[in-house]
Structures are given as C-alpha cells and as structure tokens.
C-alpha atoms as a PDB file:
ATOM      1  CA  UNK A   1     111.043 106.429  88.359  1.00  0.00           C
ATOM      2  CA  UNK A   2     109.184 105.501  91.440  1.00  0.00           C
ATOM      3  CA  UNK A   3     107.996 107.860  94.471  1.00  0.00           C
ATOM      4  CA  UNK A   4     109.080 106.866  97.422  1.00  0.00           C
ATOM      5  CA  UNK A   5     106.464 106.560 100.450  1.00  0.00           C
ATOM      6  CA  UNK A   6     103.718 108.341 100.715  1.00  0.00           C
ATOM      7  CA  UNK A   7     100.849 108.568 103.109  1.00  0.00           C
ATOM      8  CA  UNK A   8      97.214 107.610 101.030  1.00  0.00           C
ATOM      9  CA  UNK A   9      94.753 109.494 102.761  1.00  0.00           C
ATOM     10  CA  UNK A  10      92.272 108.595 100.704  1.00  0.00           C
ATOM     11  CA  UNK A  11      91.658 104.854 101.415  1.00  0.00           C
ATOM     12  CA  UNK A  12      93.126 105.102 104.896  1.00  0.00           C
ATOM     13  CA  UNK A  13      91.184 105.019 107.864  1.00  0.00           C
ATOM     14  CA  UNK A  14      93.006 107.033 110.493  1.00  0.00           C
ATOM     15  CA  UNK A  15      96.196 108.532 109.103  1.00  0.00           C
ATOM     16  CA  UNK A  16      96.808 106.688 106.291  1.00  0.00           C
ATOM     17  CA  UNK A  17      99.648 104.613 106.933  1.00  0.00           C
ATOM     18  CA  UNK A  18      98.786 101.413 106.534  1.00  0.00           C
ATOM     19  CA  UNK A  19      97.411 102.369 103.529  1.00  0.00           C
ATOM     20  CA  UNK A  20     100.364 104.182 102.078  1.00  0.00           C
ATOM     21  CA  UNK A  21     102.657 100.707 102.871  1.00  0.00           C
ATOM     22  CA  UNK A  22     100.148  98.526 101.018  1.00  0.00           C
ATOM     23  CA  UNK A  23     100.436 100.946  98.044  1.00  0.00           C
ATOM     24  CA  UNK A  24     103.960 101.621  97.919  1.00  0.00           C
ATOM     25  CA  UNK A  25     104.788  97.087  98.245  1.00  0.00           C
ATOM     26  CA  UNK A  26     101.509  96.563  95.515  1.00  0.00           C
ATOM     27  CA  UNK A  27      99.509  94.402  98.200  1.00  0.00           C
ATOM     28  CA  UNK A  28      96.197  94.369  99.390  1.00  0.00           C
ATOM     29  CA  UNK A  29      95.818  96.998 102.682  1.00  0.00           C
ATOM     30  CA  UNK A  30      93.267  94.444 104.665  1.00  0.00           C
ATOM     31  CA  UNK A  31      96.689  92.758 104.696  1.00  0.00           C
ATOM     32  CA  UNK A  32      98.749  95.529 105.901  1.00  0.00           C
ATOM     33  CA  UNK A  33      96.406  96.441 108.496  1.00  0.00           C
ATOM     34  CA  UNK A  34      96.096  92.446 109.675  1.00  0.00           C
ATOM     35  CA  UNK A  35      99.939  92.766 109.689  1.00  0.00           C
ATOM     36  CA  UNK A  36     100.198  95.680 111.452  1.00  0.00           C
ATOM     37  CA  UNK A  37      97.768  94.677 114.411  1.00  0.00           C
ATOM     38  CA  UNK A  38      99.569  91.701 114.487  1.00  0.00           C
ATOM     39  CA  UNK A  39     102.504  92.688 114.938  1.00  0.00           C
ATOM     40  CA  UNK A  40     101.327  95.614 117.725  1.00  0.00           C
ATOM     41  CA  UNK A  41     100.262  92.566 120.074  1.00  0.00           C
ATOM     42  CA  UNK A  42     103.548  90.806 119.391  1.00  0.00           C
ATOM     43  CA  UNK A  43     106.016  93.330 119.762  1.00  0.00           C
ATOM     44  CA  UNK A  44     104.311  95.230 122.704  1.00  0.00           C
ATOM     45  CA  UNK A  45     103.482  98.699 121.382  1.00  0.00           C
ATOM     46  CA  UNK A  46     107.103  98.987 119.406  1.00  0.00           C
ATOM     47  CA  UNK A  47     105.046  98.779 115.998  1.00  0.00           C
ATOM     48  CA  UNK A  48     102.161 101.687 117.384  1.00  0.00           C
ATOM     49  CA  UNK A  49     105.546 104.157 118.131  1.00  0.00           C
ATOM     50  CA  UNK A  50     106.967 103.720 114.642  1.00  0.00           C
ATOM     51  CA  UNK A  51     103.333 104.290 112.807  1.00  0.00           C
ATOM     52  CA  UNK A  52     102.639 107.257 114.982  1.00  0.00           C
ATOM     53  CA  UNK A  53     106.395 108.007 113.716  1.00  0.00           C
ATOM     54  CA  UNK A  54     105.436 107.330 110.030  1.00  0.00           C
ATOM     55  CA  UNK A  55     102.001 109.649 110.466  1.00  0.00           C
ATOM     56  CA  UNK A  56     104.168 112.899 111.940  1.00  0.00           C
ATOM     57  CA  UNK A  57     107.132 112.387 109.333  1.00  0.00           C
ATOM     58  CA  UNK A  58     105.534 111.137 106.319  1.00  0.00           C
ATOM     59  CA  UNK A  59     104.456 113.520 103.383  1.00  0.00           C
END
C-alpha cells in the first residue's frame, strides 16, 4: 500500500516540498520546482501560501 505525502528532506532545498510532490507523482523535482515557480508568478503568491501550508502541516 502506498504512503501518502511526505516531505523529502533529503533532496529538498528549503523545506522539502517540492521535493516530496515530485516523489509522491514519480517525476523529476527540477520539474516540480519549474512548476512551482511558475505557477507563484501566475497566480500571485496563492501557490507560496499553500507550500508554506504544506511545510507547517506536512509530516
């Protein structure tokens, strides 16, 4: 059975988050972290909330 989401501290750079995502989907995280910048200047900070969201909650 699979875990659900977990933080991966180990290849993250600040809290792991982006890191964690590109594990738990099976894709690379230069992708995930591309993604997730993108998506911070497109959606005007709405994507920086929920990781900073995803770092306090996540194991």
């Amino acid at each position: 059975m699979k875990q659900g989401f977990r933080k991966n501290r180990r290849d993250g750079m600040i809290f792991g988050v982006c890191a964690g995502i590109a594990d738990h989907f099976g894709i690379d995280v230069l992708w995930t972290r591309v993604g997730f910048v993108g998506l911070t200047l497109l959606g005007f900070g709405l994507p920086l909330l929920l990781y900073i969201t995803v770092a306090i909650l996540a194991p």
